[in-house]
PDB file of N, CA and C in Angstrom:
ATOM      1  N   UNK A   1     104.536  92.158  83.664  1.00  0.00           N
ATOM      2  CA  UNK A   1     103.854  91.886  84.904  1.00  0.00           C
ATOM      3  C   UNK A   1     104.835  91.386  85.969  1.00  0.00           C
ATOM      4  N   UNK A   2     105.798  90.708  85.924  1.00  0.00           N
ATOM      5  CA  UNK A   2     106.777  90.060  86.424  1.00  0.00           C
ATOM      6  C   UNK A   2     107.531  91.247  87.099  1.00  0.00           C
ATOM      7  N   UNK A   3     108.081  92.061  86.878  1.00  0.00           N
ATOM      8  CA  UNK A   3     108.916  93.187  87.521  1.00  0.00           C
ATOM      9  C   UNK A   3     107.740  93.850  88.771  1.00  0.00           C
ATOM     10  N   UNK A   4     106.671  94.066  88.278  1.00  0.00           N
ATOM     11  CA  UNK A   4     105.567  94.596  89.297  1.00  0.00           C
ATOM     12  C   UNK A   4     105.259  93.464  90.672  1.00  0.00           C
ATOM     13  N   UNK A   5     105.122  92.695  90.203  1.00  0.00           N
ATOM     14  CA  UNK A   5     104.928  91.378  91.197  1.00  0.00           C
ATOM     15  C   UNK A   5     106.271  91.001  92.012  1.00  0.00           C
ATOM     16  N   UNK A   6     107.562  91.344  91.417  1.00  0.00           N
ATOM     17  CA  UNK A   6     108.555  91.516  92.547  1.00  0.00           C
ATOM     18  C   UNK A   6     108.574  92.198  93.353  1.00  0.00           C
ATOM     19  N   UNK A   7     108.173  93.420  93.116  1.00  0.00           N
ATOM     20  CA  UNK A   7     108.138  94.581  93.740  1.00  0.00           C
ATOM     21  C   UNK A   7     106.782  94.727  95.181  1.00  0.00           C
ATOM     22  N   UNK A   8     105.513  94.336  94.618  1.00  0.00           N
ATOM     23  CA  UNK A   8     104.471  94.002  95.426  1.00  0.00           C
ATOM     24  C   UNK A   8     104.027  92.888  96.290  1.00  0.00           C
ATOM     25  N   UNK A   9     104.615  91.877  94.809  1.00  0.00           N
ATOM     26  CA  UNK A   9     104.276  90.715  95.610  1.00  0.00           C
ATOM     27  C   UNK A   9     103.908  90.624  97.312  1.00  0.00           C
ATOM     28  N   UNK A  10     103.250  89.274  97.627  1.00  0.00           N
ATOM     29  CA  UNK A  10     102.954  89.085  98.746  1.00  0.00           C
ATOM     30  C   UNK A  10     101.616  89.614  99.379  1.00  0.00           C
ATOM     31  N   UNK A  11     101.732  89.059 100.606  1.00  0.00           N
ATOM     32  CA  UNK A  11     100.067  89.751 101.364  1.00  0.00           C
ATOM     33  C   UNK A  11      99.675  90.828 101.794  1.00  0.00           C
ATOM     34  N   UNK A  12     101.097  91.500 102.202  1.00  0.00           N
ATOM     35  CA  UNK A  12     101.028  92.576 102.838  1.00  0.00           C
ATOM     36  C   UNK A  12     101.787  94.125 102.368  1.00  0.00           C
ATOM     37  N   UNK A  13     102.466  93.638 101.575  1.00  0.00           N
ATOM     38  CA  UNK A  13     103.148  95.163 100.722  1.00  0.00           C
ATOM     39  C   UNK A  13     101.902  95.893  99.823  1.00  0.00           C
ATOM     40  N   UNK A  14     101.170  95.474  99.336  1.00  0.00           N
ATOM     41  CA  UNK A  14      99.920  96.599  98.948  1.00  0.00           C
ATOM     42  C   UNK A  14      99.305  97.164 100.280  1.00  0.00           C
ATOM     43  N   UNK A  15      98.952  96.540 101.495  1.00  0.00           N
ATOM     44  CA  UNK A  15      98.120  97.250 102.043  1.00  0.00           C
ATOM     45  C   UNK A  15      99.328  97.912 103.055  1.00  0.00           C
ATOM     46  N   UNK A  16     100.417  97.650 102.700  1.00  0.00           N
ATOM     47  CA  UNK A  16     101.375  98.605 103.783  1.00  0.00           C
ATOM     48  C   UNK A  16     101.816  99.936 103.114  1.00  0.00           C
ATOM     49  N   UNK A  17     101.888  99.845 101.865  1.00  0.00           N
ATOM     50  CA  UNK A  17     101.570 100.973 100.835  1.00  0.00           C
ATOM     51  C   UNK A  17     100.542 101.632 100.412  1.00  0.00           C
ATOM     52  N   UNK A  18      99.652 101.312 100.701  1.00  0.00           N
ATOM     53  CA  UNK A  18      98.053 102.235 101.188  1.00  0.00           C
ATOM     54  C   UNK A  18      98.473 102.562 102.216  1.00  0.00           C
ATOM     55  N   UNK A  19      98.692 102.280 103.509  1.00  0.00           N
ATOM     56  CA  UNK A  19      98.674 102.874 104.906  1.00  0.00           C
ATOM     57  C   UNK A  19      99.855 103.798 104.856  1.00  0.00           C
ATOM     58  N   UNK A  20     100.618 103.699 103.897  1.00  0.00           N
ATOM     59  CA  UNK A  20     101.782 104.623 103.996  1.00  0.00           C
ATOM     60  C   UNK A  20     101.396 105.758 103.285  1.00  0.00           C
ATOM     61  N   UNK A  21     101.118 105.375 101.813  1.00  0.00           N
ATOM     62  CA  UNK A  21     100.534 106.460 101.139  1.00  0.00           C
ATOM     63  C   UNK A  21      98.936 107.786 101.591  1.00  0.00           C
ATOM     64  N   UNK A  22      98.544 106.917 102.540  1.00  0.00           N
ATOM     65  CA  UNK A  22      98.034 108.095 103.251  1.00  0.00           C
ATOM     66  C   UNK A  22      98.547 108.868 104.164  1.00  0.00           C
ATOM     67  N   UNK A  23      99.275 108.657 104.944  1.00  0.00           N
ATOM     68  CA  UNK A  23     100.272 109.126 105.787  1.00  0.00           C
ATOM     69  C   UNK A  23     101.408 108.964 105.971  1.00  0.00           C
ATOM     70  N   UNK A  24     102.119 109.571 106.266  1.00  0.00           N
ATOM     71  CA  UNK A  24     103.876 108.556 106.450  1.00  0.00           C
ATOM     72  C   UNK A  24     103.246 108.277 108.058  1.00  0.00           C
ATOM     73  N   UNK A  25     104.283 107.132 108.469  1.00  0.00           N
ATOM     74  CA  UNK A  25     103.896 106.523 109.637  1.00  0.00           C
ATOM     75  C   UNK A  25     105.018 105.594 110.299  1.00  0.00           C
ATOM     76  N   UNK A  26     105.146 105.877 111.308  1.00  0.00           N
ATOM     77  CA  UNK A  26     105.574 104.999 112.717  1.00  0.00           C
ATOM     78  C   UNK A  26     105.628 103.496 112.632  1.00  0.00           C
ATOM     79  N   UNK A  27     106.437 102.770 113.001  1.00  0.00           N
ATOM     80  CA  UNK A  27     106.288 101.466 113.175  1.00  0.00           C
ATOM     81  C   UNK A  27     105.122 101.143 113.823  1.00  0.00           C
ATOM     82  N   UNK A  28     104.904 101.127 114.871  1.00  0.00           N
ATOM     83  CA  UNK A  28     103.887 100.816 115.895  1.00  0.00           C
ATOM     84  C   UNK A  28     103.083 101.542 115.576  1.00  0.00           C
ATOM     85  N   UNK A  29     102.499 102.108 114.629  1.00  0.00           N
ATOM     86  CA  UNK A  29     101.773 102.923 114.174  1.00  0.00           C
ATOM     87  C   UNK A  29     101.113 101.820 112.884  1.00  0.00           C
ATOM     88  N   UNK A  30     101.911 101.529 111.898  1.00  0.00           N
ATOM     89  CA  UNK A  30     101.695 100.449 110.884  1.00  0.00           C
ATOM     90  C   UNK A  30     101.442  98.798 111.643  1.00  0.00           C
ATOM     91  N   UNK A  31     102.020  98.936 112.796  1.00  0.00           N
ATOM     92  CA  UNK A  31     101.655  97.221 113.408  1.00  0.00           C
ATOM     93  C   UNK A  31      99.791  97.554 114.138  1.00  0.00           C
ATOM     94  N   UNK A  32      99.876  99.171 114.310  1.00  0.00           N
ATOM     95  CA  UNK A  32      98.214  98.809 114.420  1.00  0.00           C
ATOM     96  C   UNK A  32      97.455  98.956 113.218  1.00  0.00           C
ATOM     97  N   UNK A  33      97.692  99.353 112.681  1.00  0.00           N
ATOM     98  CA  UNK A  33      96.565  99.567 111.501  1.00  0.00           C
ATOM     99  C   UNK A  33      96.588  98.403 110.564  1.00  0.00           C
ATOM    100  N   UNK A  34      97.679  97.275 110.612  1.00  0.00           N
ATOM    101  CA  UNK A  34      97.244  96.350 110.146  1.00  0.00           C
ATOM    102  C   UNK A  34      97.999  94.891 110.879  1.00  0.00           C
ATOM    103  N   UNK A  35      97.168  94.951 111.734  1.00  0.00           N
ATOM    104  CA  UNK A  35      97.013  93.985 113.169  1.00  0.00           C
ATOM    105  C   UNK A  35      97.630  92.520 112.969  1.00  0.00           C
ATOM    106  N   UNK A  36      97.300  91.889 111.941  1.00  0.00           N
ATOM    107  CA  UNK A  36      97.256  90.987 111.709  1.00  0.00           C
ATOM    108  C   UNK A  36      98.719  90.701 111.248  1.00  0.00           C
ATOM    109  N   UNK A  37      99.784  91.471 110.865  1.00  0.00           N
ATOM    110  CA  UNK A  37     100.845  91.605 110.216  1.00  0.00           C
ATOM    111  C   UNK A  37     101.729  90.909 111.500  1.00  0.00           C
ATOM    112  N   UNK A  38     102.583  90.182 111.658  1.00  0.00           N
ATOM    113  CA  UNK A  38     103.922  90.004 112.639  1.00  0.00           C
ATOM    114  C   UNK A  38     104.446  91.311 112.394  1.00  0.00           C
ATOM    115  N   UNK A  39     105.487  90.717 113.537  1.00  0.00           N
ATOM    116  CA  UNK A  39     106.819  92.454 113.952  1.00  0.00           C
ATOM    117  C   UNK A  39     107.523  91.441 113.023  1.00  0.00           C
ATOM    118  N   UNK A  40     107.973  90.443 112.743  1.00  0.00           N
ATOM    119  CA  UNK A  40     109.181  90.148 111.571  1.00  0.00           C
ATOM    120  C   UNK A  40     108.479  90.394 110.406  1.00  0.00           C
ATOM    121  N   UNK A  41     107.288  90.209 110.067  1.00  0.00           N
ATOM    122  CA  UNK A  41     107.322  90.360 108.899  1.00  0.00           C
ATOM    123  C   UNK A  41     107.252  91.576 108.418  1.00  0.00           C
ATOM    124  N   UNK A  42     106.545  92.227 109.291  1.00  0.00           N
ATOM    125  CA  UNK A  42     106.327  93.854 109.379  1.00  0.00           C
ATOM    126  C   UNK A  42     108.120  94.592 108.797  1.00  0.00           C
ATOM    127  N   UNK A  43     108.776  94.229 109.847  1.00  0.00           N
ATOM    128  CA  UNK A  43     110.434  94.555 109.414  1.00  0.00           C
ATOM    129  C   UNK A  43     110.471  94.208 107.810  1.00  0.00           C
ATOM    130  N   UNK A  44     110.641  92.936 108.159  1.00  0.00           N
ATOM    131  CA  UNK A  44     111.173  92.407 106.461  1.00  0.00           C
ATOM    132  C   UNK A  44     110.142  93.010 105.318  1.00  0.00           C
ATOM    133  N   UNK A  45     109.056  93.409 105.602  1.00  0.00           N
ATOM    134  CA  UNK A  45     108.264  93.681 104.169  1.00  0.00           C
ATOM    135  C   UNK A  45     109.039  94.895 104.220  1.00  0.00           C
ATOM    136  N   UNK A  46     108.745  96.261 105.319  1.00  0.00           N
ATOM    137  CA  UNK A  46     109.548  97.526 104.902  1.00  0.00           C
ATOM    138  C   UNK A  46     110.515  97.507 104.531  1.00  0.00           C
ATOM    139  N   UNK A  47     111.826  96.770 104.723  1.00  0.00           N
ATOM    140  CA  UNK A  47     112.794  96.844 104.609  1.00  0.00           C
ATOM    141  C   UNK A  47     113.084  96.721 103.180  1.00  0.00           C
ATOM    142  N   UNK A  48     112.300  95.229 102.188  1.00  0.00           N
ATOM    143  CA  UNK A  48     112.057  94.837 101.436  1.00  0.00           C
ATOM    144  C   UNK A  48     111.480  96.637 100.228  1.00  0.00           C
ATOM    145  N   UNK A  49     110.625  96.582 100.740  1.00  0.00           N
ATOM    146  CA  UNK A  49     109.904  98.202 100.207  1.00  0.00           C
ATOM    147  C   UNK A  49     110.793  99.106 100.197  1.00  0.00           C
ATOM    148  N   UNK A  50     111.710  99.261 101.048  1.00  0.00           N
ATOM    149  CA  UNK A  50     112.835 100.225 101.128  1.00  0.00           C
ATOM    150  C   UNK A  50     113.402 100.265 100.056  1.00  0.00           C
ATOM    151  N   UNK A  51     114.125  98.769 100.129  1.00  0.00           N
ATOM    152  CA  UNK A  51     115.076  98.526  98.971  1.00  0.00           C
ATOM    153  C   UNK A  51     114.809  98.567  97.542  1.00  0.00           C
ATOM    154  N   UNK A  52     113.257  98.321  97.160  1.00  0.00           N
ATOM    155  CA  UNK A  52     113.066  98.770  96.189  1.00  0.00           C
ATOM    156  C   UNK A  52     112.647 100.551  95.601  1.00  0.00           C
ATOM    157  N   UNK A  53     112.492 100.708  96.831  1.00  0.00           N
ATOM    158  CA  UNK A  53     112.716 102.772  96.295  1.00  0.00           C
ATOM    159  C   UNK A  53     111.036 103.051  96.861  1.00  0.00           C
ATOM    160  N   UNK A  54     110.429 102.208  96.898  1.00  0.00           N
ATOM    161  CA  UNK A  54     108.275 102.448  97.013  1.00  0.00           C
ATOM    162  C   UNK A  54     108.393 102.975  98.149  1.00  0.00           C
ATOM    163  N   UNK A  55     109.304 102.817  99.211  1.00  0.00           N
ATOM    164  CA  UNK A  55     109.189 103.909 100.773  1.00  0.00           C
ATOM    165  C   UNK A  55     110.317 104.392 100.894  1.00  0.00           C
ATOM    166  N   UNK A  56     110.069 105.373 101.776  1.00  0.00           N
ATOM    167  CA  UNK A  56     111.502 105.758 102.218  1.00  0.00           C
ATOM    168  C   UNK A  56     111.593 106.067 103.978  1.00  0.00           C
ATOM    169  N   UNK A  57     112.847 105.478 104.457  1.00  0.00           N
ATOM    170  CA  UNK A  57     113.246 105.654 105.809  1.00  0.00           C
ATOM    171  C   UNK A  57     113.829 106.681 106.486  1.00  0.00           C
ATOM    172  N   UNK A  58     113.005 107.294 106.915  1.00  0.00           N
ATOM    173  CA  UNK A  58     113.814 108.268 107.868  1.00  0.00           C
ATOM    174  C   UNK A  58     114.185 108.573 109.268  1.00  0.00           C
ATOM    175  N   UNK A  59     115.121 108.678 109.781  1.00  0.00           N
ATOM    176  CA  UNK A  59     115.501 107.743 111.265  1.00  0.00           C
ATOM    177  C   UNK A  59     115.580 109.905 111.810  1.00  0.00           C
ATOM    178  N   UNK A  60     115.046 110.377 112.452  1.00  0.00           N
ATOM    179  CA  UNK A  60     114.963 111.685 112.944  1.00  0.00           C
ATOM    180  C   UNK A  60     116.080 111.549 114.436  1.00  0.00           C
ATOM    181  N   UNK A  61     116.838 112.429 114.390  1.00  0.00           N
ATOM    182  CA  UNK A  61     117.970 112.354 115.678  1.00  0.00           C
ATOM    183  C   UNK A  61     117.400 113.035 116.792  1.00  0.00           C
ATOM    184  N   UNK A  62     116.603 112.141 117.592  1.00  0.00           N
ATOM    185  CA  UNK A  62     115.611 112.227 118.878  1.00  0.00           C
ATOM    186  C   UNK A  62     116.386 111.061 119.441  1.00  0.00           C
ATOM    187  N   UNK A  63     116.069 111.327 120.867  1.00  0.00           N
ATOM    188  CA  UNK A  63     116.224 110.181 121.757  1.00  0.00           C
ATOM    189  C   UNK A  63     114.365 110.156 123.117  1.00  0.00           C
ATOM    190  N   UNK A  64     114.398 108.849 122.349  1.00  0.00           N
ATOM    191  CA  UNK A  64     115.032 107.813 121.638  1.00  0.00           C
ATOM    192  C   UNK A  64     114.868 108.017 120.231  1.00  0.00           C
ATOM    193  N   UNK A  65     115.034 107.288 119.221  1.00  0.00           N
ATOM    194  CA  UNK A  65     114.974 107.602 117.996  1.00  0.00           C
ATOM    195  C   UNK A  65     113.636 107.668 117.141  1.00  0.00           C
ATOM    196  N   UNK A  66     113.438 107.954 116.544  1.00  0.00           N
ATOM    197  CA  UNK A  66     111.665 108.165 115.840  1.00  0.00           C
ATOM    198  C   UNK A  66     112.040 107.712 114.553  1.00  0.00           C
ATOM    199  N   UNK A  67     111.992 106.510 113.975  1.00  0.00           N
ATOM    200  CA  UNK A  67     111.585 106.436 112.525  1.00  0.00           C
ATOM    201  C   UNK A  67     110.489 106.255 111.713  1.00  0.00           C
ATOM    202  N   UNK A  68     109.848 106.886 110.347  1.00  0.00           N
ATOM    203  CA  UNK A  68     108.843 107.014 110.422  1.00  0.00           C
ATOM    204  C   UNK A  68     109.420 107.077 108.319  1.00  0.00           C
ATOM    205  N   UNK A  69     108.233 106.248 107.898  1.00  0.00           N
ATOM    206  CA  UNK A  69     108.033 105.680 106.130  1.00  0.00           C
ATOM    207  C   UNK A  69     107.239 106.211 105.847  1.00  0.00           C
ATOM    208  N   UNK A  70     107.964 106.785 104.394  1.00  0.00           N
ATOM    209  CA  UNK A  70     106.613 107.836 103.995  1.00  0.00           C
ATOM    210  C   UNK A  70     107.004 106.740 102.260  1.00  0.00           C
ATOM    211  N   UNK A  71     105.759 107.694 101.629  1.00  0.00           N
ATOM    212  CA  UNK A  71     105.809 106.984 100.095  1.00  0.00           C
ATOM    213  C   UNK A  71     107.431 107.657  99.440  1.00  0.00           C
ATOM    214  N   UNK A  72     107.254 107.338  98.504  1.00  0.00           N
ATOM    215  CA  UNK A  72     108.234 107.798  97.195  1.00  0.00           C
ATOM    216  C   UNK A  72     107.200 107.897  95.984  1.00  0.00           C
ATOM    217  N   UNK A  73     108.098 109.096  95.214  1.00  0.00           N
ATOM    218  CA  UNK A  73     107.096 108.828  93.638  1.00  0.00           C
ATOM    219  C   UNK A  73     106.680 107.524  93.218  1.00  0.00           C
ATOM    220  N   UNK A  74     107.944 106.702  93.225  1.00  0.00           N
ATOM    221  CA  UNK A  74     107.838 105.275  92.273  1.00  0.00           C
ATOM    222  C   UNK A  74     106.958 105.010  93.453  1.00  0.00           C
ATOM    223  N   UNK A  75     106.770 104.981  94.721  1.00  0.00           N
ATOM    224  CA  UNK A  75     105.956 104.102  95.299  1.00  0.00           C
ATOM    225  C   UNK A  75     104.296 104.593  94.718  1.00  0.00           C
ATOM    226  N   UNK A  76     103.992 106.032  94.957  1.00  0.00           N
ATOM    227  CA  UNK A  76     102.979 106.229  94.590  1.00  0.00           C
ATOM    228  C   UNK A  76     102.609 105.980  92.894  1.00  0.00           C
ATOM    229  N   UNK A  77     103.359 106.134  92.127  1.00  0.00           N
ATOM    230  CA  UNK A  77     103.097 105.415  91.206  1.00  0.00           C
ATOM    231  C   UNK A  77     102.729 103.993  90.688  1.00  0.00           C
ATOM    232  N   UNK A  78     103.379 103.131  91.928  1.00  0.00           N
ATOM    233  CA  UNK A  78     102.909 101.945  91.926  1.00  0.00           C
ATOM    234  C   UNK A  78     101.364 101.791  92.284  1.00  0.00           C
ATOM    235  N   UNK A  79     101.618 102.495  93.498  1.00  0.00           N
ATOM    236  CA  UNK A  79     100.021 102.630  94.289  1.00  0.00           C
ATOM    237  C   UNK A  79      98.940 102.609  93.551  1.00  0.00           C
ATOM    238  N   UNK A  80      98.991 103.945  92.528  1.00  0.00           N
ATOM    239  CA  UNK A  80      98.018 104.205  91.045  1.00  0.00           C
ATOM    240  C   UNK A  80      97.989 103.148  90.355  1.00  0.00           C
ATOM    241  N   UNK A  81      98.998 102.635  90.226  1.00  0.00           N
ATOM    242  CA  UNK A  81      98.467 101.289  89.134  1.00  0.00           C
ATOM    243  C   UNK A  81      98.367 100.109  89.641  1.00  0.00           C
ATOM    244  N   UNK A  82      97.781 100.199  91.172  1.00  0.00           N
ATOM    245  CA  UNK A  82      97.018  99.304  92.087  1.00  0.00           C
ATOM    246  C   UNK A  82      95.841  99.222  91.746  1.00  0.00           C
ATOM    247  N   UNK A  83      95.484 100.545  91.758  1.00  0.00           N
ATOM    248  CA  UNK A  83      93.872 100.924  91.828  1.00  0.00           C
ATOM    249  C   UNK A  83      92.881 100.121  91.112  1.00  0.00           C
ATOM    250  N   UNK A  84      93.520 100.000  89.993  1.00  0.00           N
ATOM    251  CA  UNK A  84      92.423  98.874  88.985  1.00  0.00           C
ATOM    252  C   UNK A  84      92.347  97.720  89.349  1.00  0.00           C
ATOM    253  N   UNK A  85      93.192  96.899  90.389  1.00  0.00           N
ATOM    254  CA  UNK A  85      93.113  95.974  90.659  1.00  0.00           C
ATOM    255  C   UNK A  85      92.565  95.946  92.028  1.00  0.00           C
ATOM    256  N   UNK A  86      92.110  96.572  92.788  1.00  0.00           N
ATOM    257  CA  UNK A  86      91.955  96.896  94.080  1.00  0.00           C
ATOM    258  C   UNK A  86      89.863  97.171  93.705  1.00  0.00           C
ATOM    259  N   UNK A  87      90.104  97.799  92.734  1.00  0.00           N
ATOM    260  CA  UNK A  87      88.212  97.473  91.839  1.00  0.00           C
ATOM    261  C   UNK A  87      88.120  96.303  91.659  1.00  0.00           C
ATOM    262  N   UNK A  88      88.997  96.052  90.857  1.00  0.00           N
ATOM    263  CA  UNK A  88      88.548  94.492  90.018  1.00  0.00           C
ATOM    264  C   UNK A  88      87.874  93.444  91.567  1.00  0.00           C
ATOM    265  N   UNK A  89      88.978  93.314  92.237  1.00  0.00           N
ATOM    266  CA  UNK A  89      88.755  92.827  94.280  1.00  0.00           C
ATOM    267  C   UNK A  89      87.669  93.355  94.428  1.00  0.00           C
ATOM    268  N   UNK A  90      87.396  94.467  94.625  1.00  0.00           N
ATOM    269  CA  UNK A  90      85.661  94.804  95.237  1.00  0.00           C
ATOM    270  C   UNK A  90      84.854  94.106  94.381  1.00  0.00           C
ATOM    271  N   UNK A  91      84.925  94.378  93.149  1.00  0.00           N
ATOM    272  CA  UNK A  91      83.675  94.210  92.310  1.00  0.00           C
ATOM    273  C   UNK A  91      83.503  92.368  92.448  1.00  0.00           C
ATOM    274  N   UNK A  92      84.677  91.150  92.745  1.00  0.00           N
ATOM    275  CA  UNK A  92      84.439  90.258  92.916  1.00  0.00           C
ATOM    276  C   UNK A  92      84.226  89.595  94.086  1.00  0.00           C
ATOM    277  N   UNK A  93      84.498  90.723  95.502  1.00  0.00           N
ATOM    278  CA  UNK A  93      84.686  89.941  96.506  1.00  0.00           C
ATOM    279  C   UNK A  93      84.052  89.042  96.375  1.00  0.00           C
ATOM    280  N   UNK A  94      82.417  89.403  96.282  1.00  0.00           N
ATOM    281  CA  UNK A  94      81.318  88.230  96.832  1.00  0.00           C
ATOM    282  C   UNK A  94      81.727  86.968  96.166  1.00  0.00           C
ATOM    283  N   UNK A  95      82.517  86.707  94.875  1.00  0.00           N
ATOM    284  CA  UNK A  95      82.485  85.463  94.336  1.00  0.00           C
ATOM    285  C   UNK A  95      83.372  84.266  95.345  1.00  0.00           C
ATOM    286  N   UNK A  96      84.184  84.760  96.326  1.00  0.00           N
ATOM    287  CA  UNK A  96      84.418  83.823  96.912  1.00  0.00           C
ATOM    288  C   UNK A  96      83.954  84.217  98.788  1.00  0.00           C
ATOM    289  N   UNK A  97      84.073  85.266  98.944  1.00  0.00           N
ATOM    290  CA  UNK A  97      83.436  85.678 100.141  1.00  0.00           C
ATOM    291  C   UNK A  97      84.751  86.037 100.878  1.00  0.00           C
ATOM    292  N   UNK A  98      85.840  85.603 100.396  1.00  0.00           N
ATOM    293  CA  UNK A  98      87.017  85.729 100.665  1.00  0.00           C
ATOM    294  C   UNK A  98      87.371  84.729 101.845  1.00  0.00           C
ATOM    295  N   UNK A  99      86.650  83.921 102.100  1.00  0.00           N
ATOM    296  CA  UNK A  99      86.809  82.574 102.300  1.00  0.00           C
ATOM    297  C   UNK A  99      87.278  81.014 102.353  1.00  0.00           C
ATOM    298  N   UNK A 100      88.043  81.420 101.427  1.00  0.00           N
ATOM    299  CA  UNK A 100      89.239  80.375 101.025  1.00  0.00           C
ATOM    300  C   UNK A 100      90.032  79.844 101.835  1.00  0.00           C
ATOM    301  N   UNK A 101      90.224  78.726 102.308  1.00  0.00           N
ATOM    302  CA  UNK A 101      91.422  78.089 103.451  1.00  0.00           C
ATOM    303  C   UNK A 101      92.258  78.532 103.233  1.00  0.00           C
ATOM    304  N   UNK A 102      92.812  79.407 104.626  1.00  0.00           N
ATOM    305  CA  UNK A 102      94.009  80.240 104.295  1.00  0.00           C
ATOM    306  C   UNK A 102      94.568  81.146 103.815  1.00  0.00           C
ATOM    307  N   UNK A 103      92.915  81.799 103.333  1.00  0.00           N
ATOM    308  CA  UNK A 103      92.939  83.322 103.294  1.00  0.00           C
ATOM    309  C   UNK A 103      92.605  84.045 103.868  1.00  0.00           C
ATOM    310  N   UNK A 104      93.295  85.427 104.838  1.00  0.00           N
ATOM    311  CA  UNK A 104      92.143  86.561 104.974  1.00  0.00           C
ATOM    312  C   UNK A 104      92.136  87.548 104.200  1.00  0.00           C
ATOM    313  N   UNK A 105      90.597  87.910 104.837  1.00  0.00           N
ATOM    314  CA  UNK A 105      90.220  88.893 103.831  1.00  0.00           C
ATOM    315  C   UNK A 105      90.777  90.255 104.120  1.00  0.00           C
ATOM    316  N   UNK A 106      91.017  90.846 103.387  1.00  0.00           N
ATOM    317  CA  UNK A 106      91.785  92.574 103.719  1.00  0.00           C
ATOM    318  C   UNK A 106      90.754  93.096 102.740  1.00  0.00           C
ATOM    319  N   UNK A 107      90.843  94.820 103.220  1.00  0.00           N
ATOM    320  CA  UNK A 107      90.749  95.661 102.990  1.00  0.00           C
ATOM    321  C   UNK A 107      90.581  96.179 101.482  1.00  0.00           C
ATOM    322  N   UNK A 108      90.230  97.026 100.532  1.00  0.00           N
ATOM    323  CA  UNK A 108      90.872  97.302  99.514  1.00  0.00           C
ATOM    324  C   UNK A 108      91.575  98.851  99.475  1.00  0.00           C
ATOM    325  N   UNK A 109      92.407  98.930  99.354  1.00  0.00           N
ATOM    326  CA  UNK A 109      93.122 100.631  99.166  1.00  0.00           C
ATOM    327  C   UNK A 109      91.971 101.635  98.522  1.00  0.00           C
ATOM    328  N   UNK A 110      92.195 102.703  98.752  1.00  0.00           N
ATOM    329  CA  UNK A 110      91.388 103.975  98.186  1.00  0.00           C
ATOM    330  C   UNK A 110      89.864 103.638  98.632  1.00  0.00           C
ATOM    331  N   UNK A 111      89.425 103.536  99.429  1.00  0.00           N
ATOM    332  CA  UNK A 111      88.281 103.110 100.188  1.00  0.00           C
ATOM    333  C   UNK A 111      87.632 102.287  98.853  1.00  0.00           C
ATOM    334  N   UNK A 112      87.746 101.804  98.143  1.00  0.00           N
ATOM    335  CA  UNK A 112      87.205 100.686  97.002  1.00  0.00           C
ATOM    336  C   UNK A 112      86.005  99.977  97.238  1.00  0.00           C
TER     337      UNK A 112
END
């Protein structure tokens, strides 16, 4: 479990890997679809995702420049063995309402 949780860990690398895995996508493209994210953290999670192989960067030679993250196998493979846990989340939201000081509530991947 420990190697997976390096890799995902955090608030926002599952649902930036849903939004990727449906589309590859734009920076400002990923800062809208999940609003709530900072531009640093936004950087540092992809970058983070990069480095582990789950996205990949591609910088297209336009001016100005267009870069745009699409999945990788290993990423979509990770993605898949999200899924059960992304149920397990639906099937409990209601037990806390997602309500917790200092939590928000997100989304679940694969329309769940």
């Amino acid at each position: 479990m420990g190697p997976a949780l390096e890799v995902i860990g955090g608030k926002w690398k599952a649902l930036l890997l849903w939004q990727i895995h449906k589309a590859p996508a734009r920076f400002g493209e990923l800062k809208r679809l999940v609003p709530d994210i900072s531009e640093k953290m936004l950087i540092q999670q992809l970058r983070e995702m990069e480095a582990d192989g789950i996205v990949h960067r591609e910088v297209f030679p336009e001016v100005p420049p267009r870069v745009e993250y699409s999945i990788t196998e290993f990423g979509i493979e990770l993605d898949n063995a999200l899924i059960p846990l992304a149920r397990w989340g639906k099937q409990h939201a209601g037990r806390s309402d997602g309500q917790r000081p200092g939590k928000a509530s997100v989304l679940a991947p694969h329309g769940l």
